[in-house]
C-alpha atoms as a PDB file:
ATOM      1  CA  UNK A   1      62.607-243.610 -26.684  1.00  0.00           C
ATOM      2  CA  UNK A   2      61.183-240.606 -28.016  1.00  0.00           C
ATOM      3  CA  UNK A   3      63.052-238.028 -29.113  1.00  0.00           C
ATOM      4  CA  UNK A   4      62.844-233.936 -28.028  1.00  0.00           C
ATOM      5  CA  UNK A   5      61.062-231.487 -30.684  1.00  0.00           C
ATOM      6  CA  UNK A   6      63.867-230.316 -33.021  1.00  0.00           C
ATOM      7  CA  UNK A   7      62.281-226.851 -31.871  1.00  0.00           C
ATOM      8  CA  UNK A   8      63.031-227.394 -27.979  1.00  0.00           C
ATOM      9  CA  UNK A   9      66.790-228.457 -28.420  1.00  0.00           C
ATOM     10  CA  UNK A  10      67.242-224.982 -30.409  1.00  0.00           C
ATOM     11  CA  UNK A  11      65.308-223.396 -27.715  1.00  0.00           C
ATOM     12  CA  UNK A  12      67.268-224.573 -24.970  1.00  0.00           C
ATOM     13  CA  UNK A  13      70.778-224.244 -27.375  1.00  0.00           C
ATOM     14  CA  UNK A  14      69.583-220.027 -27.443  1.00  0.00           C
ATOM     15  CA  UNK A  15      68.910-220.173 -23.722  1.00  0.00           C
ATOM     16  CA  UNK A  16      72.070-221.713 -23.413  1.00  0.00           C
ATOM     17  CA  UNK A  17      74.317-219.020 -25.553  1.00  0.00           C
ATOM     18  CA  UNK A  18      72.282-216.194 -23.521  1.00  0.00           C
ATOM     19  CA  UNK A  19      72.778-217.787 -20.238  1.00  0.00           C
ATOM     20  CA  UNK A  20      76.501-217.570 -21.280  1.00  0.00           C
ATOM     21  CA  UNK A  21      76.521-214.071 -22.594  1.00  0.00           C
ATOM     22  CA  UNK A  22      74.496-212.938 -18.913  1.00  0.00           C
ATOM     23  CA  UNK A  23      77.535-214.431 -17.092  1.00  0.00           C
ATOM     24  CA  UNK A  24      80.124-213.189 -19.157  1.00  0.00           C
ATOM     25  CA  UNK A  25      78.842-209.760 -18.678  1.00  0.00           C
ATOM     26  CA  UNK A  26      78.246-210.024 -15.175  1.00  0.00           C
ATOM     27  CA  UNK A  27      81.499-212.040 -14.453  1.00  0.00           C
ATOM     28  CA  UNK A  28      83.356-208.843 -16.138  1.00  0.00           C
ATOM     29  CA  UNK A  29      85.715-207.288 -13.523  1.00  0.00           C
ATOM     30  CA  UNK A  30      85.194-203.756 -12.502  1.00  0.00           C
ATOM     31  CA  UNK A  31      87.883-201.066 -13.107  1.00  0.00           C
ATOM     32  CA  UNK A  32      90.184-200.711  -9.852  1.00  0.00           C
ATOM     33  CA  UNK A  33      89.300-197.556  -7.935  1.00  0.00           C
ATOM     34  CA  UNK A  34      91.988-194.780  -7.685  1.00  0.00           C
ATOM     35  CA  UNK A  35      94.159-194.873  -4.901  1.00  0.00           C
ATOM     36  CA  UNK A  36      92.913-192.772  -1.843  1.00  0.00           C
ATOM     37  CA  UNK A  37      94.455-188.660  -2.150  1.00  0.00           C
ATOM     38  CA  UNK A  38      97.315-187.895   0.131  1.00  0.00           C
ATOM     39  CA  UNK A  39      96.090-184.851   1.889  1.00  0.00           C
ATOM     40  CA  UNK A  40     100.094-183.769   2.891  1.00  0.00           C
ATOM     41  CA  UNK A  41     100.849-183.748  -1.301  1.00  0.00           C
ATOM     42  CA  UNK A  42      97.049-182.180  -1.814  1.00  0.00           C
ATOM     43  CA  UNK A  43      98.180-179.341   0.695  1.00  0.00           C
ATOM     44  CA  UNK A  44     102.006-178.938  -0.909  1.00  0.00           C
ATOM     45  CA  UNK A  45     100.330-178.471  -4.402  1.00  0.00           C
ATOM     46  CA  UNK A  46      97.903-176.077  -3.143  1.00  0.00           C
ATOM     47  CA  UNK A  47     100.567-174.142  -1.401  1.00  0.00           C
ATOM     48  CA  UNK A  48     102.590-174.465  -4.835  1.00  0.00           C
ATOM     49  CA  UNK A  49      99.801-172.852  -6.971  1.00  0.00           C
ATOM     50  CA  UNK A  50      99.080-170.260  -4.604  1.00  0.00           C
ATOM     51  CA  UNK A  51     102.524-169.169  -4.568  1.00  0.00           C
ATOM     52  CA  UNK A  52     102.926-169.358  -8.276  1.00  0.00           C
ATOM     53  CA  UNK A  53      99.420-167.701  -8.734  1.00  0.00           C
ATOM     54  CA  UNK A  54      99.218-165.173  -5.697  1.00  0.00           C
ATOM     55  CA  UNK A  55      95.746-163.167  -4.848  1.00  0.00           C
ATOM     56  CA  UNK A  56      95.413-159.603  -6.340  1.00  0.00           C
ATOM     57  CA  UNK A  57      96.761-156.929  -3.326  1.00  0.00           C
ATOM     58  CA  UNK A  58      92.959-155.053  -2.793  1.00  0.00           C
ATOM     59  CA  UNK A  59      93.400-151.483  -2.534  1.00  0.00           C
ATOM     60  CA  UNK A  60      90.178-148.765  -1.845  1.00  0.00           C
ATOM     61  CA  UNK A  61      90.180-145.378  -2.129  1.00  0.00           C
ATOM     62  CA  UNK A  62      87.496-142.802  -1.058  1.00  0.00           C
ATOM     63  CA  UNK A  63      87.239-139.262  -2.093  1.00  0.00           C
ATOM     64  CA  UNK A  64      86.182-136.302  -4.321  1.00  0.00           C
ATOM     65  CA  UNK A  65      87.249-135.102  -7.964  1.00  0.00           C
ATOM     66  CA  UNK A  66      90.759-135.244  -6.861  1.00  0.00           C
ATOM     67  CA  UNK A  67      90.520-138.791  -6.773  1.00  0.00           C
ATOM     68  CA  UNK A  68      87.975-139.156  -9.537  1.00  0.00           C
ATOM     69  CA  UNK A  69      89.019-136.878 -11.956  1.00  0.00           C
ATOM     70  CA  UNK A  70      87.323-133.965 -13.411  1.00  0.00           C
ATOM     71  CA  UNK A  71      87.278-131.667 -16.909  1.00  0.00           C
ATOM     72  CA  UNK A  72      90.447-130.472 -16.340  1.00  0.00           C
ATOM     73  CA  UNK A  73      92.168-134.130 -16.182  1.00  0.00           C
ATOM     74  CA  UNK A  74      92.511-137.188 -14.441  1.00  0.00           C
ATOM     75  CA  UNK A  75      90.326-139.707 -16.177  1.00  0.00           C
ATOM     76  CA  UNK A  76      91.537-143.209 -16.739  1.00  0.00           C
ATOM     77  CA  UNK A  77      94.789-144.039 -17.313  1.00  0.00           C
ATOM     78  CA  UNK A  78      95.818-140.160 -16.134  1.00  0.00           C
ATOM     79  CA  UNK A  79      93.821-140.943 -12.962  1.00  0.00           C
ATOM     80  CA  UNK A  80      96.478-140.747  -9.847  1.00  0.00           C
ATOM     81  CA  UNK A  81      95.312-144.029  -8.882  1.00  0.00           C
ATOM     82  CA  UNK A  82      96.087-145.488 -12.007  1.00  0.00           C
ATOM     83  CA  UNK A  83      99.156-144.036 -12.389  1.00  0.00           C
ATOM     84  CA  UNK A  84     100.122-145.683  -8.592  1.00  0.00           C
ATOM     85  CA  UNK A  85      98.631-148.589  -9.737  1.00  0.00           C
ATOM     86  CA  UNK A  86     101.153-148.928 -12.550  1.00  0.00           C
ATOM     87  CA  UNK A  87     104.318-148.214 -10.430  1.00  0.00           C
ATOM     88  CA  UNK A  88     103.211-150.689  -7.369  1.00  0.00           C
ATOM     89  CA  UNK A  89     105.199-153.989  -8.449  1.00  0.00           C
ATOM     90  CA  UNK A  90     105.369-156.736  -6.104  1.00  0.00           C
ATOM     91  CA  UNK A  91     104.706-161.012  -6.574  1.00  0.00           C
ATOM     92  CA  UNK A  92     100.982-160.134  -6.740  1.00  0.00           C
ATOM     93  CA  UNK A  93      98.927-157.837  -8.334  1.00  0.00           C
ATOM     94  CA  UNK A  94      97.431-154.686  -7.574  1.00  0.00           C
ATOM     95  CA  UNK A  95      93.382-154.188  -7.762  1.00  0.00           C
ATOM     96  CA  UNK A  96      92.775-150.729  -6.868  1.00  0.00           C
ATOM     97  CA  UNK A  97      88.592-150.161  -6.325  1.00  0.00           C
ATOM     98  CA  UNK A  98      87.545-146.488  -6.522  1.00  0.00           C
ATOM     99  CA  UNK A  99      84.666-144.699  -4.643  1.00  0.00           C
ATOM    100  CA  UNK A 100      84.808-141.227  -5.392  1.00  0.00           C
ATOM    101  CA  UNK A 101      82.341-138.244  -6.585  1.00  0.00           C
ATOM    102  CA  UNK A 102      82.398-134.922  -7.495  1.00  0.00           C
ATOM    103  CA  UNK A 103      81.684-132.484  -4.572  1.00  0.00           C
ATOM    104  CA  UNK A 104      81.880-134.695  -1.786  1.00  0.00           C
ATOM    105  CA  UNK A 105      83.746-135.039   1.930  1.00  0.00           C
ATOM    106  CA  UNK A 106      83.196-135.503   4.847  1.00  0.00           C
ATOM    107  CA  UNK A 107      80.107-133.855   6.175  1.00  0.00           C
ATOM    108  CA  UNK A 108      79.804-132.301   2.401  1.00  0.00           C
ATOM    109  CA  UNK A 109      76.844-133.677   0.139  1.00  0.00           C
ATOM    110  CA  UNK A 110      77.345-132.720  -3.127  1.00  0.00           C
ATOM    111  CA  UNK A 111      74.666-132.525  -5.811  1.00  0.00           C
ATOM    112  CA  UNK A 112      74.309-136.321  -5.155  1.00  0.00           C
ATOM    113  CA  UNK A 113      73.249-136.290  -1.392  1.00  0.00           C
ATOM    114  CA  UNK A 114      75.831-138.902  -0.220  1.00  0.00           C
ATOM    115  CA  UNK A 115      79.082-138.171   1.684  1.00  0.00           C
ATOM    116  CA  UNK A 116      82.191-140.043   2.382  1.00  0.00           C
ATOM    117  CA  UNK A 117      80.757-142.448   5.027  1.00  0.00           C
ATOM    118  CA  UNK A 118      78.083-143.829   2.120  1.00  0.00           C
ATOM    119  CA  UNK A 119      81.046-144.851  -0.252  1.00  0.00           C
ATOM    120  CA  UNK A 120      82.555-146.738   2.259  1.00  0.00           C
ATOM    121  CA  UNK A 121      80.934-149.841   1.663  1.00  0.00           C
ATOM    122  CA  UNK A 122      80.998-149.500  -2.087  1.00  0.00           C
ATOM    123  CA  UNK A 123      84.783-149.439  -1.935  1.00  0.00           C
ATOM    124  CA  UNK A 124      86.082-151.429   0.596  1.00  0.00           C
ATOM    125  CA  UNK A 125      85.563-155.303   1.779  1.00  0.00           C
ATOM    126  CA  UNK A 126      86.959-157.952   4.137  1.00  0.00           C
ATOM    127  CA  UNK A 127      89.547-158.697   1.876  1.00  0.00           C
ATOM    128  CA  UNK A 128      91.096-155.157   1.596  1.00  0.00           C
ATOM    129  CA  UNK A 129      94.616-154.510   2.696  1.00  0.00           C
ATOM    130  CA  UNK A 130      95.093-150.901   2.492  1.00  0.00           C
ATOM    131  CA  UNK A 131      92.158-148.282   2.156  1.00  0.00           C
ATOM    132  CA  UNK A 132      92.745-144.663   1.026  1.00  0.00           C
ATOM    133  CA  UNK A 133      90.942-141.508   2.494  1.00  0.00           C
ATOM    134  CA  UNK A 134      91.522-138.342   0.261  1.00  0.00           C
ATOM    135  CA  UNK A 135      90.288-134.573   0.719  1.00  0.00           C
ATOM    136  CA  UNK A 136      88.282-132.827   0.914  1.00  0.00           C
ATOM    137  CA  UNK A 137      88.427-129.143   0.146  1.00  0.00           C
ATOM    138  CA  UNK A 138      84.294-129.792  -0.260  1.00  0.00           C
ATOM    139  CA  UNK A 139      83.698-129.403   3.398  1.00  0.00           C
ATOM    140  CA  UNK A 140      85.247-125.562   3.602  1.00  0.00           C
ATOM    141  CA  UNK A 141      82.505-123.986   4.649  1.00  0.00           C
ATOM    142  CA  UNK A 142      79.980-126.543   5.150  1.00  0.00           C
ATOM    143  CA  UNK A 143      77.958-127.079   8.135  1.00  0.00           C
ATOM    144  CA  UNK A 144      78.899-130.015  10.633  1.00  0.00           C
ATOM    145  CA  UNK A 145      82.112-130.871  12.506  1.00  0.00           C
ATOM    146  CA  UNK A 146      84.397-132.516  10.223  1.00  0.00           C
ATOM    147  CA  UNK A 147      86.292-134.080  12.834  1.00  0.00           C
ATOM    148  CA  UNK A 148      83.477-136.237  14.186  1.00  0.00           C
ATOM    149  CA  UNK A 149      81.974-136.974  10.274  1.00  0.00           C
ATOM    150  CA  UNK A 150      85.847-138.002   9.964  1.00  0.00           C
ATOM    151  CA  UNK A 151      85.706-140.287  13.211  1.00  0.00           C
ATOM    152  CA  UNK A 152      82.621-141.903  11.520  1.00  0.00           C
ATOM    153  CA  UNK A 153      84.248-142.820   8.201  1.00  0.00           C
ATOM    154  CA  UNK A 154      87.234-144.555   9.941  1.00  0.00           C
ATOM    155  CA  UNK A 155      85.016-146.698  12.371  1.00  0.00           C
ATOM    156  CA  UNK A 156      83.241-147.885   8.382  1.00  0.00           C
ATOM    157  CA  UNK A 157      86.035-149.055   7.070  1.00  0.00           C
ATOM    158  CA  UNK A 158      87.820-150.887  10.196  1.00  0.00           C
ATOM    159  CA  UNK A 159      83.947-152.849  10.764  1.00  0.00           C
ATOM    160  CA  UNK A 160      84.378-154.048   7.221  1.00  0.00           C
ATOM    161  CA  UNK A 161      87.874-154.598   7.038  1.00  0.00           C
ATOM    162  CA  UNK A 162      89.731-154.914  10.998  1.00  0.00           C
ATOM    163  CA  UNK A 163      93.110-155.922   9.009  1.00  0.00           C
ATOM    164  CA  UNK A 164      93.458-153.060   6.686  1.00  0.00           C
ATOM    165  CA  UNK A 165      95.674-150.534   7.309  1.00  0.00           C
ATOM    166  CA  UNK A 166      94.410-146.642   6.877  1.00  0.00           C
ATOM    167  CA  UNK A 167      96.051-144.009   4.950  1.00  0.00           C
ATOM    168  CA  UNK A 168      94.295-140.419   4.969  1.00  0.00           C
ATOM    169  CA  UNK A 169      95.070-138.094   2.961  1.00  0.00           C
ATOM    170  CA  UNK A 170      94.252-134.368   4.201  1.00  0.00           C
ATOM    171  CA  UNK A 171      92.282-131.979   1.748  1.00  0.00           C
ATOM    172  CA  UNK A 172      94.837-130.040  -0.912  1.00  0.00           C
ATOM    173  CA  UNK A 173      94.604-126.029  -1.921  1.00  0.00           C
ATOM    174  CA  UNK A 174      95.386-124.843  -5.438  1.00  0.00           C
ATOM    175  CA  UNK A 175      98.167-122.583  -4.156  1.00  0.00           C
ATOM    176  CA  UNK A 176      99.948-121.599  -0.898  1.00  0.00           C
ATOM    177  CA  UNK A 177      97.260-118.938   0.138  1.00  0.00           C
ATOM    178  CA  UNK A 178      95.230-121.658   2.136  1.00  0.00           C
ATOM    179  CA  UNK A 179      91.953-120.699   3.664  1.00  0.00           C
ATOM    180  CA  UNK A 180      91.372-120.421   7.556  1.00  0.00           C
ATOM    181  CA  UNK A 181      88.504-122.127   7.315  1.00  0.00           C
ATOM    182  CA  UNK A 182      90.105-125.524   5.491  1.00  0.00           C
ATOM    183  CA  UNK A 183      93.250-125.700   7.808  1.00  0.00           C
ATOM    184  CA  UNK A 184      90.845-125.802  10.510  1.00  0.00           C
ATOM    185  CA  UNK A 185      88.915-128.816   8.670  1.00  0.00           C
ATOM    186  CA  UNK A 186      92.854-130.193   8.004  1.00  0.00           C
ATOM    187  CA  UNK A 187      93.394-130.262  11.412  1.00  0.00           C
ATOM    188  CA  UNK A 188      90.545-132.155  12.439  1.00  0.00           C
ATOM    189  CA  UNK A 189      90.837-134.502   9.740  1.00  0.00           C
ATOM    190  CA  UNK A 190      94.197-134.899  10.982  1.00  0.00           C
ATOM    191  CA  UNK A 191      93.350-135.096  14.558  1.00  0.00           C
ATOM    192  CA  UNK A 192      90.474-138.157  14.041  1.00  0.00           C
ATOM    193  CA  UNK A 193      92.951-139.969  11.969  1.00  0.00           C
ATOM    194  CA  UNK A 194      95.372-140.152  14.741  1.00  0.00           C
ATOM    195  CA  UNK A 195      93.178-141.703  16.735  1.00  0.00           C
ATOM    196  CA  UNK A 196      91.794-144.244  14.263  1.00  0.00           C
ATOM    197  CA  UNK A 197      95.915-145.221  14.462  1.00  0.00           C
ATOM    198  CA  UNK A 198      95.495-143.926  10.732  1.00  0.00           C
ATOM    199  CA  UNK A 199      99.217-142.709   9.004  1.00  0.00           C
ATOM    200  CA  UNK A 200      97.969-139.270   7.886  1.00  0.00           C
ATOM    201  CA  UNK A 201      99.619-137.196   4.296  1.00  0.00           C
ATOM    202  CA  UNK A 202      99.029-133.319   4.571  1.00  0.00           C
ATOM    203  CA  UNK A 203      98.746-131.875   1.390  1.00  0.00           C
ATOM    204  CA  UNK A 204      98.979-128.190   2.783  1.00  0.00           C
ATOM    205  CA  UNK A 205     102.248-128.680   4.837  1.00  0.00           C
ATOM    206  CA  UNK A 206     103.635-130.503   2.274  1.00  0.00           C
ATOM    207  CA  UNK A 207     102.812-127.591  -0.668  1.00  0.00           C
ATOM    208  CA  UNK A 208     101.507-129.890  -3.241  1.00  0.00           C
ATOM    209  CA  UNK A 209     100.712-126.917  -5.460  1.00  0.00           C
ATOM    210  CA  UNK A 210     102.231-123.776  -3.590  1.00  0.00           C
ATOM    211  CA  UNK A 211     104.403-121.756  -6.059  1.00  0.00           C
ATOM    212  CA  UNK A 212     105.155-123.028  -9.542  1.00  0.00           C
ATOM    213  CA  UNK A 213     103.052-126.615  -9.142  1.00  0.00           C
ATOM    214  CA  UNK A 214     100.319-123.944  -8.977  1.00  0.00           C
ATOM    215  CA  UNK A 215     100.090-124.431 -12.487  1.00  0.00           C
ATOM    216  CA  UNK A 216      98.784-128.169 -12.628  1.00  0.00           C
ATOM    217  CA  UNK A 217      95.663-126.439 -11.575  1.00  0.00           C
ATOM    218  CA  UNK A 218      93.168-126.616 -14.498  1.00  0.00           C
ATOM    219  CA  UNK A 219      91.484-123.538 -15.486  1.00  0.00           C
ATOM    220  CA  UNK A 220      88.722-123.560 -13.319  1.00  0.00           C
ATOM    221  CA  UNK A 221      91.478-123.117 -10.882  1.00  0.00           C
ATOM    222  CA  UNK A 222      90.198-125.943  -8.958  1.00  0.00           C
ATOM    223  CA  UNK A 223      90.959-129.417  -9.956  1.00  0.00           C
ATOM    224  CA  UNK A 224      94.471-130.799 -11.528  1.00  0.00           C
ATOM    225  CA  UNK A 225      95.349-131.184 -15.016  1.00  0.00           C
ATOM    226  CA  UNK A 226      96.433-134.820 -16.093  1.00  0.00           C
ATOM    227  CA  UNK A 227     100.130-133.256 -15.042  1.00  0.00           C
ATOM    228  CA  UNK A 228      98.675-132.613 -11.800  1.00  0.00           C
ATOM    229  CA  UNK A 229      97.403-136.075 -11.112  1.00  0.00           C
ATOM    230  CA  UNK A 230     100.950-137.844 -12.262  1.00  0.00           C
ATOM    231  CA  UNK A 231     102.385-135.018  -9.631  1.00  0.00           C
ATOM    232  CA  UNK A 232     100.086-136.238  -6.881  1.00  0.00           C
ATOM    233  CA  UNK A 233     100.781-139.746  -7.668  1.00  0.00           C
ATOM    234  CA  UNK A 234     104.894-138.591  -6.923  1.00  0.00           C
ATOM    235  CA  UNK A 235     104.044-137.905  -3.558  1.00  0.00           C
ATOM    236  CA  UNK A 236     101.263-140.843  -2.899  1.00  0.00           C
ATOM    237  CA  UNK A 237     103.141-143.378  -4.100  1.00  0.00           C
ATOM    238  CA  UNK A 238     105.804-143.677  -1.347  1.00  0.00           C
ATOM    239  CA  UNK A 239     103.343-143.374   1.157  1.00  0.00           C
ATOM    240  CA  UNK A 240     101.007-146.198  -0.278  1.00  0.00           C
ATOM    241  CA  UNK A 241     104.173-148.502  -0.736  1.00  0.00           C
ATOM    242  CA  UNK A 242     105.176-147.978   2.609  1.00  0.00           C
ATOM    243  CA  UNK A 243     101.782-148.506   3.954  1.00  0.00           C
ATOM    244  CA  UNK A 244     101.778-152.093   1.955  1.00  0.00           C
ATOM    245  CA  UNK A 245     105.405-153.060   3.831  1.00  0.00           C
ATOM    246  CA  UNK A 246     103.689-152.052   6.820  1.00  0.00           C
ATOM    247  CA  UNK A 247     100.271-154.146   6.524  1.00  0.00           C
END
């Protein structure tokens, strides 16, 4: 009988071992898959977070100096807004997003050639809850019916944001002696924010700076002092919180 080549048995002994090794690898179980996710305990956690972790309350507000601060005060921290921004407390936060230049209004351009209507979209968005309209003293004078530039702005803001609700804020005087000419502009301000179903603050009835508050007027006896701006956010406040119960 003869016998197999020493070097074939040792062959077939390695092919042997490998063989093994192949099928112990592939024999191997695989790791059990997770179970499936429960989509009523996916939507209770979600609900959980949200609540623990709600989205920022987006305010906008649109105006002149008097909302974006000048030389005389009202910069940062001593901005109105800010100073609102501070008192609003609530379960969520407060963002407050700020469009306003220097020598602006309604049908007024400025140095900068843009009026109320172009910082619309620069302030508000779909998510906004409450937008601001302030001023504007700018427009005394100017050429083009206030009322209708006014109308304009409004119809901006609810095409971007339907939900939000409108606050406008008439255009203050440094002291009681009020110009014709801006009462007249009040009034229509006043007028097309009644029909954009807009709540509307007047600054001149109210006497924001008639007498003694006279003197939060900077020295160029036309913008507010960093007093002046904590004194307008006295009489803001209230009116934005209310607006946020009411939204």
């Amino acid at each position: 009988m003869r016998r197999r080549p020493p070097f074939i048995a040792v062959w077939t002994a390695a092919l042997t071992v490998a063989t093994a090794a192949v099928v112990l690898v592939v024999a191997k179980p695989w790791q059990p898959l997770p179970p499936p996710i429960d989509p009523v305990r996916a939507a209770a956690a979600e609900t959980a977070w949200s609540a623990a972790h709600p989205a920022p309350v987006q305010i906008a507000t649109i105006g002149d100096s008097y909302t974006g601060g000048s030389n005389m005060g009202g910069n940062g921290p001593a901005n109105w807004t800010s100073v609102v921004a501070q008192q609003l407390t609530g379960p969520a936060p407060v963002e407050i997003h700020k469009a306003a230049t220097s020598g602006i209004g309604y049908v007024s351009q400025g140095t900068v050639g843009v009026t109320f209507l172009d910082e619309v979209p620069d302030a508000v968005s779909p998510d906004t809850r409450l937008v601001v309209v302030f001023g504007s003293r700018n427009d005394l004078g100017k050429p083009g019916d206030v009322g209708a530039a006014a109308a304009k702005v409004y119809a901006a803001v609810r095409a971007i944001a339907p939900k939000a609700t409108l606050l406008v804020v008439g255009p203050p005087w440094i002291n009681e002696d009020v110009p014709a000419g801006l009462a007249a502009d009040r009034d229509a301000v006043k007028a097309a924010a009644a029909a954009a179903g807009a709540t509307f603050v007047d600054p001149i009835a109210d006497g924001w700076f008639a007498g003694a508050a006279s003197n939060l007027i900077g020295a160029d006896h036309v913008h507010p002092t960093d007093a002046g701006h904590a004194y307008m956010a006295r009489f803001l406040l209230p009116r934005i919180q209310q607006a946020l119960a009411a939204s």
